[in-house]
C-alpha atoms as a PDB file:
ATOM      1  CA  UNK A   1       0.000   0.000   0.000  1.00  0.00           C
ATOM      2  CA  UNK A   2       1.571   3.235  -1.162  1.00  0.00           C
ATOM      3  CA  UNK A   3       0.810   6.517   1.305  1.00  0.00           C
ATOM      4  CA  UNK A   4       1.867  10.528   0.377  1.00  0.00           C
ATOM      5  CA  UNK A   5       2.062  10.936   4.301  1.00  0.00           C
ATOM      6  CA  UNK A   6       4.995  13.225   5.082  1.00  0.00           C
ATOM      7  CA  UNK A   7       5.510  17.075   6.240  1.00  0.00           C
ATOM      8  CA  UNK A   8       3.626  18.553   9.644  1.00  0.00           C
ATOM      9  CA  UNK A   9       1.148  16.353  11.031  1.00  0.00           C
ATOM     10  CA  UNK A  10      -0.334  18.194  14.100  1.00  0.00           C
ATOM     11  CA  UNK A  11      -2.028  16.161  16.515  1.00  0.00           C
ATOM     12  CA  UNK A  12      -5.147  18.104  17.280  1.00  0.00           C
ATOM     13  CA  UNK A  13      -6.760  19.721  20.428  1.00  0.00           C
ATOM     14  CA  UNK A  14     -10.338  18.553  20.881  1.00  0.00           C
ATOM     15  CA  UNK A  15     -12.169  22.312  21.783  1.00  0.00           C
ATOM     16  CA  UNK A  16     -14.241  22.203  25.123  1.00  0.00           C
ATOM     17  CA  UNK A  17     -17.297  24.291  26.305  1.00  0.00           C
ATOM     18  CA  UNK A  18     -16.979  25.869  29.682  1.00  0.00           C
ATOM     19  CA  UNK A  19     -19.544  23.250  30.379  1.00  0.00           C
ATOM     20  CA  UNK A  20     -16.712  20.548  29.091  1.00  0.00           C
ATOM     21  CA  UNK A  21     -19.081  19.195  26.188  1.00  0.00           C
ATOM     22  CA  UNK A  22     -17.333  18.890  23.005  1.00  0.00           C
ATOM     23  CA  UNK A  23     -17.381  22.054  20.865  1.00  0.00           C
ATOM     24  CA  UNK A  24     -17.555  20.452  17.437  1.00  0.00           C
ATOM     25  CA  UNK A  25     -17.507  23.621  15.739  1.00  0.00           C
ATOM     26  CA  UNK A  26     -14.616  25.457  17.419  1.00  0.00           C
ATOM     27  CA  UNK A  27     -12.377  22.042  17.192  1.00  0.00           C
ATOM     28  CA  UNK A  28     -13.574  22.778  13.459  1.00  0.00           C
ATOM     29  CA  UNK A  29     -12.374  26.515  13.761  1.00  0.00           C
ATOM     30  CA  UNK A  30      -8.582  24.876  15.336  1.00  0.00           C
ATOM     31  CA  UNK A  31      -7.947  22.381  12.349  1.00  0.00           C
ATOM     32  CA  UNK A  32      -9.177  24.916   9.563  1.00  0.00           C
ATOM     33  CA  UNK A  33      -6.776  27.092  11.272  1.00  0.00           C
ATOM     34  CA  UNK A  34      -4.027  24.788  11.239  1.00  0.00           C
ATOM     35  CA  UNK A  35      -4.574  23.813   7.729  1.00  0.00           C
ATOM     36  CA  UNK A  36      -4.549  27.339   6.643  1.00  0.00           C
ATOM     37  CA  UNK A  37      -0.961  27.498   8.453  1.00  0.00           C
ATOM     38  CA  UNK A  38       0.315  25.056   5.713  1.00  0.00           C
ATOM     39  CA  UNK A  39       0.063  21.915   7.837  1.00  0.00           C
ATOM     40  CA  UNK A  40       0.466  18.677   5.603  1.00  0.00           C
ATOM     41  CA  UNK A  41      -2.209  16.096   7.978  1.00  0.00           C
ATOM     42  CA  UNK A  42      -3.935  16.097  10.826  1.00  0.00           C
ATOM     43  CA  UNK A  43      -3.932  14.131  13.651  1.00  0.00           C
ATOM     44  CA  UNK A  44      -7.768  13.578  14.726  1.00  0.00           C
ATOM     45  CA  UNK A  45      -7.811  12.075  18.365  1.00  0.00           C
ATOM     46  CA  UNK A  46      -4.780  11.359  19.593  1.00  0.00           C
ATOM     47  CA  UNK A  47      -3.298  11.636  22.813  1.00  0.00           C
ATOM     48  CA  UNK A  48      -3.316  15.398  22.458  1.00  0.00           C
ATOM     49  CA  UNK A  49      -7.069  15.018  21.459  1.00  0.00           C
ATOM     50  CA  UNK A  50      -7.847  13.451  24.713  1.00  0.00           C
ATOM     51  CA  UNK A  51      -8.972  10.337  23.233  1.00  0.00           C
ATOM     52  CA  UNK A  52      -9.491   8.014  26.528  1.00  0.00           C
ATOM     53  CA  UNK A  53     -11.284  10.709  28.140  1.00  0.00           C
ATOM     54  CA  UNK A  54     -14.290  10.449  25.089  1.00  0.00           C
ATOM     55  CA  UNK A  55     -16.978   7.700  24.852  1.00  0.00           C
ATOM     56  CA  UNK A  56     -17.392   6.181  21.878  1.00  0.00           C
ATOM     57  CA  UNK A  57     -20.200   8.606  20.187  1.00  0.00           C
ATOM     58  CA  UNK A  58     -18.149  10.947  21.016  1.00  0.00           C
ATOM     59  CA  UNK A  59     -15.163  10.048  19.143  1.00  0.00           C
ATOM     60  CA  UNK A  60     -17.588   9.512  15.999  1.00  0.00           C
ATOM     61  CA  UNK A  61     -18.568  12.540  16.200  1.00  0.00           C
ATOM     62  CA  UNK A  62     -15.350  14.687  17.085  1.00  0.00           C
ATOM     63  CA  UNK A  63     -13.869  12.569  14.009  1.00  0.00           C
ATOM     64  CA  UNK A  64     -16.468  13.215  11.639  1.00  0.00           C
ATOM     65  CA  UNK A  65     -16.248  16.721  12.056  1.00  0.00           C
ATOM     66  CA  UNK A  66     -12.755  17.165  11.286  1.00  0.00           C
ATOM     67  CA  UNK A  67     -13.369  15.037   8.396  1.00  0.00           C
ATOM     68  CA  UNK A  68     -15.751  17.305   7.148  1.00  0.00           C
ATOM     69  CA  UNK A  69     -13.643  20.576   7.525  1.00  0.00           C
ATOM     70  CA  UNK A  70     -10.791  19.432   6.363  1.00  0.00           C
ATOM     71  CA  UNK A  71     -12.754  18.150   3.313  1.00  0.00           C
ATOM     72  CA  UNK A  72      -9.495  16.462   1.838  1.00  0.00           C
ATOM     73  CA  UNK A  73      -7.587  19.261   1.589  1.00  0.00           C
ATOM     74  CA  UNK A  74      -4.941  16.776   3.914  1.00  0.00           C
ATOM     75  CA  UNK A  75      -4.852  13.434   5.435  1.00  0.00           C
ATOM     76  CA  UNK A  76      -6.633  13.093   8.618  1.00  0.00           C
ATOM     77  CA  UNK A  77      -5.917   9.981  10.772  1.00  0.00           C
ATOM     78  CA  UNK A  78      -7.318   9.088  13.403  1.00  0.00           C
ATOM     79  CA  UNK A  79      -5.653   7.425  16.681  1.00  0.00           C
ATOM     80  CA  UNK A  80      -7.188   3.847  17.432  1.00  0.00           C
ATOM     81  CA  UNK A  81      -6.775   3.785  21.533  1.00  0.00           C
ATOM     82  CA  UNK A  82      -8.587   0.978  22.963  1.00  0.00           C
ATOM     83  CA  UNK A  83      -8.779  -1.125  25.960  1.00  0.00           C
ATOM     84  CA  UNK A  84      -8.817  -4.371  23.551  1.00  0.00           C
ATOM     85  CA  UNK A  85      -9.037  -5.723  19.902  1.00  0.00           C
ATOM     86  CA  UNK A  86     -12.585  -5.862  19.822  1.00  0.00           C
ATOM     87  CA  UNK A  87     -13.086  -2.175  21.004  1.00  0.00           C
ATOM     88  CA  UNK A  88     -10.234  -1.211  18.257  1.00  0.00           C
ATOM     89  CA  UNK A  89     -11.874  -2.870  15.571  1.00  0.00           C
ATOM     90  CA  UNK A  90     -14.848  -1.404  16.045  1.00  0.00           C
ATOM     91  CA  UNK A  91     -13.695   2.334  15.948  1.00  0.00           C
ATOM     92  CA  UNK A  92     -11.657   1.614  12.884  1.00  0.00           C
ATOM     93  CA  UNK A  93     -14.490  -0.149  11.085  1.00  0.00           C
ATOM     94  CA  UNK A  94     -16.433   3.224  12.160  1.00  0.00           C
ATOM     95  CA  UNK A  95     -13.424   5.952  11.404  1.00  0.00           C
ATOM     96  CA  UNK A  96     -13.767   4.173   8.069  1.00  0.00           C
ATOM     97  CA  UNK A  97     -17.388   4.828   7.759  1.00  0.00           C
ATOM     98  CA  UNK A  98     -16.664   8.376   8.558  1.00  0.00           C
ATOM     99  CA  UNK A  99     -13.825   8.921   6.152  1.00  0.00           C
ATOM    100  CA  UNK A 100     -10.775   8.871   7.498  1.00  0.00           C
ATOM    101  CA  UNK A 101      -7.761   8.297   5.819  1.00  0.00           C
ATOM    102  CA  UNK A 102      -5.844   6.422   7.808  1.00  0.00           C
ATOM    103  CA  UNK A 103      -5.511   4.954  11.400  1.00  0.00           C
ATOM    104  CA  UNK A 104      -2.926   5.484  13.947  1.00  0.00           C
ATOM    105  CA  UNK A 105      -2.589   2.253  16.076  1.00  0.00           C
ATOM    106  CA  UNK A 106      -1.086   2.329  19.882  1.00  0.00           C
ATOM    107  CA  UNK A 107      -1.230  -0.803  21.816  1.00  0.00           C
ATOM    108  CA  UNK A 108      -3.810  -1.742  24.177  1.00  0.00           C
ATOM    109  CA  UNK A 109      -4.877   0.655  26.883  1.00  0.00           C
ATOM    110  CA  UNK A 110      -4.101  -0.849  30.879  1.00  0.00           C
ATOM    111  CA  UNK A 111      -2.901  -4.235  29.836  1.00  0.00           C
ATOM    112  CA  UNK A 112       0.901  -4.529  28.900  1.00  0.00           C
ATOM    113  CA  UNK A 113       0.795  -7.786  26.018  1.00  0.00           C
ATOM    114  CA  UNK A 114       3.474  -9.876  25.267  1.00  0.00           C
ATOM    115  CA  UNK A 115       5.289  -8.935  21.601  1.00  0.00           C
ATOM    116  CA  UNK A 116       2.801 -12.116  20.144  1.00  0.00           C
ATOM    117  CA  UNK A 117      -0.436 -10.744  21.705  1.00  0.00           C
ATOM    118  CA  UNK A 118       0.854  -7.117  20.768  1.00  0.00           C
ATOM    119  CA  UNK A 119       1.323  -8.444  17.150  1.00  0.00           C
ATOM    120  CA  UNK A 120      -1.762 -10.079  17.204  1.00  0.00           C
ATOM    121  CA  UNK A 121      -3.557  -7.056  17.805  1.00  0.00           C
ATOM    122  CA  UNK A 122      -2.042  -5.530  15.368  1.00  0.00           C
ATOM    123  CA  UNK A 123      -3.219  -7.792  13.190  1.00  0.00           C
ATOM    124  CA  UNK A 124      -6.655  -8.449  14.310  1.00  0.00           C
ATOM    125  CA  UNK A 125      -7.064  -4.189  13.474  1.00  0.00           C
ATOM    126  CA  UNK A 126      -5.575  -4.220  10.340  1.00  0.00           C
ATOM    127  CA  UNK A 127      -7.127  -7.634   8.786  1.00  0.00           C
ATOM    128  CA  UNK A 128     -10.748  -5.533   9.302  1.00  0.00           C
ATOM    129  CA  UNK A 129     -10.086  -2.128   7.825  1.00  0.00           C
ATOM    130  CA  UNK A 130      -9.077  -1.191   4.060  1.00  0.00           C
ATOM    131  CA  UNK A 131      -7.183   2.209   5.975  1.00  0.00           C
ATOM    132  CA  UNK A 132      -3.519   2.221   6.296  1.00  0.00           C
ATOM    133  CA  UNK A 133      -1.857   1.853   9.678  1.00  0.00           C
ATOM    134  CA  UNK A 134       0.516   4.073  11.276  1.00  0.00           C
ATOM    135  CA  UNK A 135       1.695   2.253  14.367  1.00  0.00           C
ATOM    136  CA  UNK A 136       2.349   4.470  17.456  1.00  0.00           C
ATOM    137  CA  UNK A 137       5.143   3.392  19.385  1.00  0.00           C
ATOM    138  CA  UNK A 138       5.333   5.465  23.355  1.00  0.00           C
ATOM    139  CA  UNK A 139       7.546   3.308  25.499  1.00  0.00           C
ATOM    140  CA  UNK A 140       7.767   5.958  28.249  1.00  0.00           C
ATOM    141  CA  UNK A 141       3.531   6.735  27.836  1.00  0.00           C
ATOM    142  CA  UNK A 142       2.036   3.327  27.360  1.00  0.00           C
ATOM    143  CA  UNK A 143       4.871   0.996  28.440  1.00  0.00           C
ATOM    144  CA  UNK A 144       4.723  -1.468  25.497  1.00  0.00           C
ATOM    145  CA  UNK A 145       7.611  -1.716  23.246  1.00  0.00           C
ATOM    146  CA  UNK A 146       7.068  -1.952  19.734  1.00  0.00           C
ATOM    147  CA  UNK A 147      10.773  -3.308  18.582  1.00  0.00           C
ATOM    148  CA  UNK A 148      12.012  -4.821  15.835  1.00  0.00           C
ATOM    149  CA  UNK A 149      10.730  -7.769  16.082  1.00  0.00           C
ATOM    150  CA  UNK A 150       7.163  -6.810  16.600  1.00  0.00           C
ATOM    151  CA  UNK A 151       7.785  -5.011  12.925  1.00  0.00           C
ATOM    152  CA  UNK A 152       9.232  -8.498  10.805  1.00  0.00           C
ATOM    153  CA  UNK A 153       6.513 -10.210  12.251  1.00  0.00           C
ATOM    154  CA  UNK A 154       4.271  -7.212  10.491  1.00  0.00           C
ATOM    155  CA  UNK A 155       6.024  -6.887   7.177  1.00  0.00           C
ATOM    156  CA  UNK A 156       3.365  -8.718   5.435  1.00  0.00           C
ATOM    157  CA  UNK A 157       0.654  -6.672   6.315  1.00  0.00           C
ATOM    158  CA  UNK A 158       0.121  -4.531   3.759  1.00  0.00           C
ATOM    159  CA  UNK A 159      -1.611  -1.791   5.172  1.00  0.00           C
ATOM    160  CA  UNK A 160       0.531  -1.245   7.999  1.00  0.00           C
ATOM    161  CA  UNK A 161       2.473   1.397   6.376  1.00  0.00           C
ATOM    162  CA  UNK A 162       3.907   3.614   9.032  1.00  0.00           C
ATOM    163  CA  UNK A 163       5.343   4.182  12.510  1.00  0.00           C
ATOM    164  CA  UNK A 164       5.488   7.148  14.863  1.00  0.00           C
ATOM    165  CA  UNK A 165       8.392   6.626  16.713  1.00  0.00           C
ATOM    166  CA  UNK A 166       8.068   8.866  20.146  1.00  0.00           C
ATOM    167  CA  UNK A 167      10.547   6.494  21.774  1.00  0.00           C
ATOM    168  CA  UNK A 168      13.720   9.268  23.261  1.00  0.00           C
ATOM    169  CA  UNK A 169      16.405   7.008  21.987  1.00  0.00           C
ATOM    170  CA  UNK A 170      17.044   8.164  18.281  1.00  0.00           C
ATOM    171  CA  UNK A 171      18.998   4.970  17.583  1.00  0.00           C
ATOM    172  CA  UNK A 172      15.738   3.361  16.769  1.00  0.00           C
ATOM    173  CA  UNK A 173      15.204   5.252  13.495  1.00  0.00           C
ATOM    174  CA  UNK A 174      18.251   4.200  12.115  1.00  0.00           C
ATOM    175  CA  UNK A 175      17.855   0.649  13.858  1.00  0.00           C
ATOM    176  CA  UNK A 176      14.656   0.345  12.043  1.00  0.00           C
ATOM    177  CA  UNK A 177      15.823   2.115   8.540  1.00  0.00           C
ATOM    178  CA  UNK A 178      18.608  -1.010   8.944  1.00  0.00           C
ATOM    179  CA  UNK A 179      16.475  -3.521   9.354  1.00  0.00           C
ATOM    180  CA  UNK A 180      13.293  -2.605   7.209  1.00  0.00           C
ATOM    181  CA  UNK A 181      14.710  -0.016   4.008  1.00  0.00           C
ATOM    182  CA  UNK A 182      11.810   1.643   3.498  1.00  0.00           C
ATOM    183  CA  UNK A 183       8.972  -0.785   3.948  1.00  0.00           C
ATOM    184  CA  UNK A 184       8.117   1.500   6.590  1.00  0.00           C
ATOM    185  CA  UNK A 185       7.121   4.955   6.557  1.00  0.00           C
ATOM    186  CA  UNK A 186       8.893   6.456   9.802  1.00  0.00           C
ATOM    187  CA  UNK A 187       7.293   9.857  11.999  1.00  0.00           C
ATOM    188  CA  UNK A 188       8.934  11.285  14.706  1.00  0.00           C
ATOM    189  CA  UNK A 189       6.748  11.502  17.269  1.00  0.00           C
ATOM    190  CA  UNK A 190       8.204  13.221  20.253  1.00  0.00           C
ATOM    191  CA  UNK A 191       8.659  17.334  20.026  1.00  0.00           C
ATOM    192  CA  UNK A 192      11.896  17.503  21.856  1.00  0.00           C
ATOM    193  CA  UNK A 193      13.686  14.651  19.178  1.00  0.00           C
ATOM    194  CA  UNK A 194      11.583  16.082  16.200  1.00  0.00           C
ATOM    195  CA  UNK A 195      14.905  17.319  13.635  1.00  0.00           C
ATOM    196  CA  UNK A 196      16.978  14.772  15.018  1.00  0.00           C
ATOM    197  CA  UNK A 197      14.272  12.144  13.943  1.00  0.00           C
ATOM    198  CA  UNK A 198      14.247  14.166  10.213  1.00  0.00           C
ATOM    199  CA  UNK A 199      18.299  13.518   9.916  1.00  0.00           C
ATOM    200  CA  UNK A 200      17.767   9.796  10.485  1.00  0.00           C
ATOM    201  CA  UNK A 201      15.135   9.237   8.439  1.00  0.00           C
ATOM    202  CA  UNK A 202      12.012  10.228   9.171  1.00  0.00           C
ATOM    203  CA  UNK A 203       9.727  11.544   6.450  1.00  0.00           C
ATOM    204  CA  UNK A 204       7.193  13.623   8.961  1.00  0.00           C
ATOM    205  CA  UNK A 205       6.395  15.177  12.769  1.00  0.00           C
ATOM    206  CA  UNK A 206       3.644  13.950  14.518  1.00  0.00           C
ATOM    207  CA  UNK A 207       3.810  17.447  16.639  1.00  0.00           C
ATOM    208  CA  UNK A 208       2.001  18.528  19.421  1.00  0.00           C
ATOM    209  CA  UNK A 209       3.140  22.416  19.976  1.00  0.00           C
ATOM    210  CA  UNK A 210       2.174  22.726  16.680  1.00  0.00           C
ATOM    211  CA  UNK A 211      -1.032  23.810  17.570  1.00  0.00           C
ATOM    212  CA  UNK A 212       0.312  26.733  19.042  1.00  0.00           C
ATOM    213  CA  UNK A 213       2.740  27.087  16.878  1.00  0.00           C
ATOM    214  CA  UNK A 214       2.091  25.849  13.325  1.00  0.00           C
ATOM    215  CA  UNK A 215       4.012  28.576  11.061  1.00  0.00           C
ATOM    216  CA  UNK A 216       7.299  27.711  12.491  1.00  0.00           C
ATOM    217  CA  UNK A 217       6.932  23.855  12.673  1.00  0.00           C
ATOM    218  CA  UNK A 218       5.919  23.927   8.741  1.00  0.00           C
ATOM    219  CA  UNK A 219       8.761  26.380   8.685  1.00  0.00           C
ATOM    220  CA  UNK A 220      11.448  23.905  10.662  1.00  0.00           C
ATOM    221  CA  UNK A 221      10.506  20.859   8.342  1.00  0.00           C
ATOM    222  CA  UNK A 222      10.664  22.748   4.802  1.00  0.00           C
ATOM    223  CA  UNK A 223      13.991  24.073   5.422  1.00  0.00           C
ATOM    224  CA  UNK A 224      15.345  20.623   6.527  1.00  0.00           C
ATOM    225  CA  UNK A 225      13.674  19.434   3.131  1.00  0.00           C
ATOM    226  CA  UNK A 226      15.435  22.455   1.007  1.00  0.00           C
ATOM    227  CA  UNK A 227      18.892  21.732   2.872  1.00  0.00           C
ATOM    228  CA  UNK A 228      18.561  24.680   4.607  1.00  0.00           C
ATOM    229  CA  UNK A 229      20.120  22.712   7.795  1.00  0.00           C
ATOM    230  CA  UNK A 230      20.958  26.291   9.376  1.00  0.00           C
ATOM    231  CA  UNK A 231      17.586  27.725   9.212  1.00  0.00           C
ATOM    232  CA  UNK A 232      16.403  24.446  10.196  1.00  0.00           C
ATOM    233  CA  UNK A 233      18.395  24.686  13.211  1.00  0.00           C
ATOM    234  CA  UNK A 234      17.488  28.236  14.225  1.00  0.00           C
ATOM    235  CA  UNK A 235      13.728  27.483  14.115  1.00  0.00           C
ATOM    236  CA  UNK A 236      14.742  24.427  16.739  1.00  0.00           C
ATOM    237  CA  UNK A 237      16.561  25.843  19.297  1.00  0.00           C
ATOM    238  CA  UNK A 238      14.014  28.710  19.440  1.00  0.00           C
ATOM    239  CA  UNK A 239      11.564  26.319  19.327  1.00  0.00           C
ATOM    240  CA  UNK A 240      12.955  23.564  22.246  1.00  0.00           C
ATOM    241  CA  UNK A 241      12.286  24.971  25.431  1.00  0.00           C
ATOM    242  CA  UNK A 242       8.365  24.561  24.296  1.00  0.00           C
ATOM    243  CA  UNK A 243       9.091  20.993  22.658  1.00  0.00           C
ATOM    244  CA  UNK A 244      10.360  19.917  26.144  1.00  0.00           C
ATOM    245  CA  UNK A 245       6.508  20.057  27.232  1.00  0.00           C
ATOM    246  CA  UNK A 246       5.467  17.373  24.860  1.00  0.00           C
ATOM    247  CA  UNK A 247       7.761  14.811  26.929  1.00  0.00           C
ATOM    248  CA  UNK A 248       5.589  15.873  30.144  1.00  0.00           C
ATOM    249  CA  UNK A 249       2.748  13.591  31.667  1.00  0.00           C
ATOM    250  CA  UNK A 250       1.168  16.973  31.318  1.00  0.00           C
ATOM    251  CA  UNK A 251       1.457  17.531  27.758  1.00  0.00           C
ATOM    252  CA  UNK A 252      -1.996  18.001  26.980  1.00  0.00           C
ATOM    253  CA  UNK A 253      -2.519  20.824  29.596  1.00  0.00           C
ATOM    254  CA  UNK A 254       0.630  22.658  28.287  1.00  0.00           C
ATOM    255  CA  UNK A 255      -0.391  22.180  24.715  1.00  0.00           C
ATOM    256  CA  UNK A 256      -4.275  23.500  24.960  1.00  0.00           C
ATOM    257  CA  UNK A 257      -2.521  26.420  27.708  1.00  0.00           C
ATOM    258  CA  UNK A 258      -0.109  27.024  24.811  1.00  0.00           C
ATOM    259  CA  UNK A 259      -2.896  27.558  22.168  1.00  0.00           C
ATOM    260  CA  UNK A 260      -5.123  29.466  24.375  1.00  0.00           C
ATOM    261  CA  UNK A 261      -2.331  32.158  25.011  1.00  0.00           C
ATOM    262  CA  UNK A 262      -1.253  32.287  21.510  1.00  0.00           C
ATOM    263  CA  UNK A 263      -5.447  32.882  20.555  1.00  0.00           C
ATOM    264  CA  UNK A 264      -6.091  29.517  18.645  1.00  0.00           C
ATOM    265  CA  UNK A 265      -7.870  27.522  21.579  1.00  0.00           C
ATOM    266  CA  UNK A 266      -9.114  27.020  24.806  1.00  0.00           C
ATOM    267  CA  UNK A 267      -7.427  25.429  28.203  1.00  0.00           C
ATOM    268  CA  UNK A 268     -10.089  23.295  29.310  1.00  0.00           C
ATOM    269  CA  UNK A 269      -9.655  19.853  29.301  1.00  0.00           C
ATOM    270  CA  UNK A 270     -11.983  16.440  30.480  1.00  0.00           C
ATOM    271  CA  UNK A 271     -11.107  15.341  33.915  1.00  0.00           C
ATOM    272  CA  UNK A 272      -9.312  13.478  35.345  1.00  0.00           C
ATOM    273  CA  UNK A 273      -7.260  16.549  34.429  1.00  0.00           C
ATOM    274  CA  UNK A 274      -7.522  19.858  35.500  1.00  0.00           C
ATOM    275  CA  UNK A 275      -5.847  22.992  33.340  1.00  0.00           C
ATOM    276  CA  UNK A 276      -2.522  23.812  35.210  1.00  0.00           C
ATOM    277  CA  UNK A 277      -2.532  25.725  37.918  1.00  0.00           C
ATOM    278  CA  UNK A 278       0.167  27.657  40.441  1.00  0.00           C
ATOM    279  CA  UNK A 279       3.540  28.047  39.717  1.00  0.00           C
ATOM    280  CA  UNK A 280       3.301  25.174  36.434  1.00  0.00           C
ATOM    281  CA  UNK A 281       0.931  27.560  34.908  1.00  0.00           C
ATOM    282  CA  UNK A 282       2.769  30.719  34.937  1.00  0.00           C
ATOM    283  CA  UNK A 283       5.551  28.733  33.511  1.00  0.00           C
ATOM    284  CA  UNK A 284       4.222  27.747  30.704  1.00  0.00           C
ATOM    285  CA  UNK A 285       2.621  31.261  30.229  1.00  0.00           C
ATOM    286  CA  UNK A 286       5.986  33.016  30.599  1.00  0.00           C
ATOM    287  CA  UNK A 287       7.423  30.016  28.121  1.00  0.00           C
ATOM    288  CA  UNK A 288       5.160  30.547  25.441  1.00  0.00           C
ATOM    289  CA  UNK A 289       5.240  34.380  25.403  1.00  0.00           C
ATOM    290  CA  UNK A 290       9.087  34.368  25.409  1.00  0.00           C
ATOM    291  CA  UNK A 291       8.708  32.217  22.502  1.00  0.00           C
ATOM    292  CA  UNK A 292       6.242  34.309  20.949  1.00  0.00           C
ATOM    293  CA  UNK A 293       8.359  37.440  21.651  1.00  0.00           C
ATOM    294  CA  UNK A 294      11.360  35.938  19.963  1.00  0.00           C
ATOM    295  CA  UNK A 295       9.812  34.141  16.743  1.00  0.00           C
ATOM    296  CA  UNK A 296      12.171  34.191  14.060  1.00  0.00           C
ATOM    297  CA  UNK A 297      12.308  37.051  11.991  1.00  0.00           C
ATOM    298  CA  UNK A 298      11.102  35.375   8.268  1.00  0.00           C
ATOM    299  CA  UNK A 299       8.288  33.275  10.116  1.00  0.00           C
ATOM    300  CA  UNK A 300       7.152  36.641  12.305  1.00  0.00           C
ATOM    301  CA  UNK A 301       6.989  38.659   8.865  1.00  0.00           C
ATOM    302  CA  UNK A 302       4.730  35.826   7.663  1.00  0.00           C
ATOM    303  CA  UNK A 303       2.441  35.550  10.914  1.00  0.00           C
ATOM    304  CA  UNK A 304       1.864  39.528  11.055  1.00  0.00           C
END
């Protein structure tokens, strides 16, 4: 199965009313934004998008709507985060129905499988759904390794295309480049390793302070792509002390705290968690205006 996936694929805030029910049409308002900012995908419901905090008609619903803004202007893929096969295959076979273009798999939810039961749910996703798979491996998040192993015993699925790779050791892109060529289409998927993942092979950014900052990650990626390695590295070292946040259990605070102060969304997120509070919140503030104070002169010409 051939995919186009590559460039800045945002993982997207789900938008909240002050009475926490889902705003479909602001988390419309976000991803037209985003796409508008020169995104290449979007990532609908991932961990970013508070997926395991949204029943099931929820999801549909959150999903569908992003499928009908973006209106295949970009790929739109949807995470798959379930308790257990059946639950997984389910959503797919419905993410499907709504028209999504492709899935992106993590392991079960709570239960830790052996590499055979983790490859067998792999399988048992992708043997019900025409969509191609991007597998999400989160070692640190989810504590199942998806190694190389877990991958040969995959190569002859054909629709599992693609992994985001949000391990922090970097080896494993070129560990996996080694092993598999190009059968597989690699993502970084941690901010704070983002370029470095580029370098060794990666051919897009699952990103999550791109939704507060989207210019500049599109920015970032297309001068890596030109050559432009010292541009590339300008945009990044601005850009780190805000990627750091991604590698925090409280990402998805930081990230919707992030877009509320730069005007794009709102703070409020489903319990169990709370938007930050104290001394983490005026960090972030103060991290995210010094970053906004400092942009970089070609991508602040293009913002204003």
């Amino acid at each position: 199965m051939t995919i186009g996936w590559k460039g800045v694929f945002p993982a997207v805030t789900t938008q909240l009313r002050e009475d926490l029910s889902i705003d479909l049409a602001d988390t419309q308002r976000v991803v037209d934004d985003l796409i508008r900012d020169g995104v290449t995908g979007i990532i609908a419901l991932g961990t970013v998008g508070e997926n395991n905090s949204l029943e099931y008609d929820e999801k549909i619903a959150v999903l569908s709507a992003i499928v009908e803004v973006v209106a295949g202007r970009v790929p739109v893929i949807t995470g798959v985060s379930e308790y257990d096969t059946r639950r997984a295959v389910r959503y797919a076979a419905a993410a499907e129905q709504a028209g999504a273009d492709g899935l992106m798999l993590l392991p079960p939810m709570v239960y830790v499988p052996q590499a055979h039961e983790l490859v067998a749910h792999f399988k048992g996703v992708a043997e019900r759904t025409g969509l191609p798979i991007m597998l999400y491996n989160n070692p640190p998040a989810y504590r199942t390794v998806i190694d190389k192993a877990v991958l040969e015993a995959l190569v002859d699925v054909e629709n599992i295309v693609a992994v985001k790779e949000s391990a922090p050791d970097t080896r494993r892109f070129t560990d996996f480049r080694n092993a598999f060529g190009d059968r597989y289409v690699l993502f970084a998927g941690l901010d704070d390793v983002a370029l470095e993942g580029l370098y060794l092979g990666a051919q897009g950014w699952v990103s999550g302070l791109t939704n507060a900052f989207p210019k500049e990650s599109v920015e970032l990626v297309a001068a890596f792509e030109r050559g432009d390695h010292a541009r590339a590295l300008e945009i990044y070292r601005w850009f780190m002390p805000l990627l750091h946040l991604d590698a925090e259990h409280d990402l998805v605070q930081s990230i919707k705290l992030a877009e509320q102060v730069m005007g794009r969304g709102s703070e409020r997120v489903l319990p169990p968690r709370l938007p930050l509070v104290g001394e983490r919140r005026a960090e972030v503030i103060a991290m995210v205006e010094q970053a906004a104070a400092t942009r970089p002169a070609a991508v602040s010409a293009k913002a204003a």
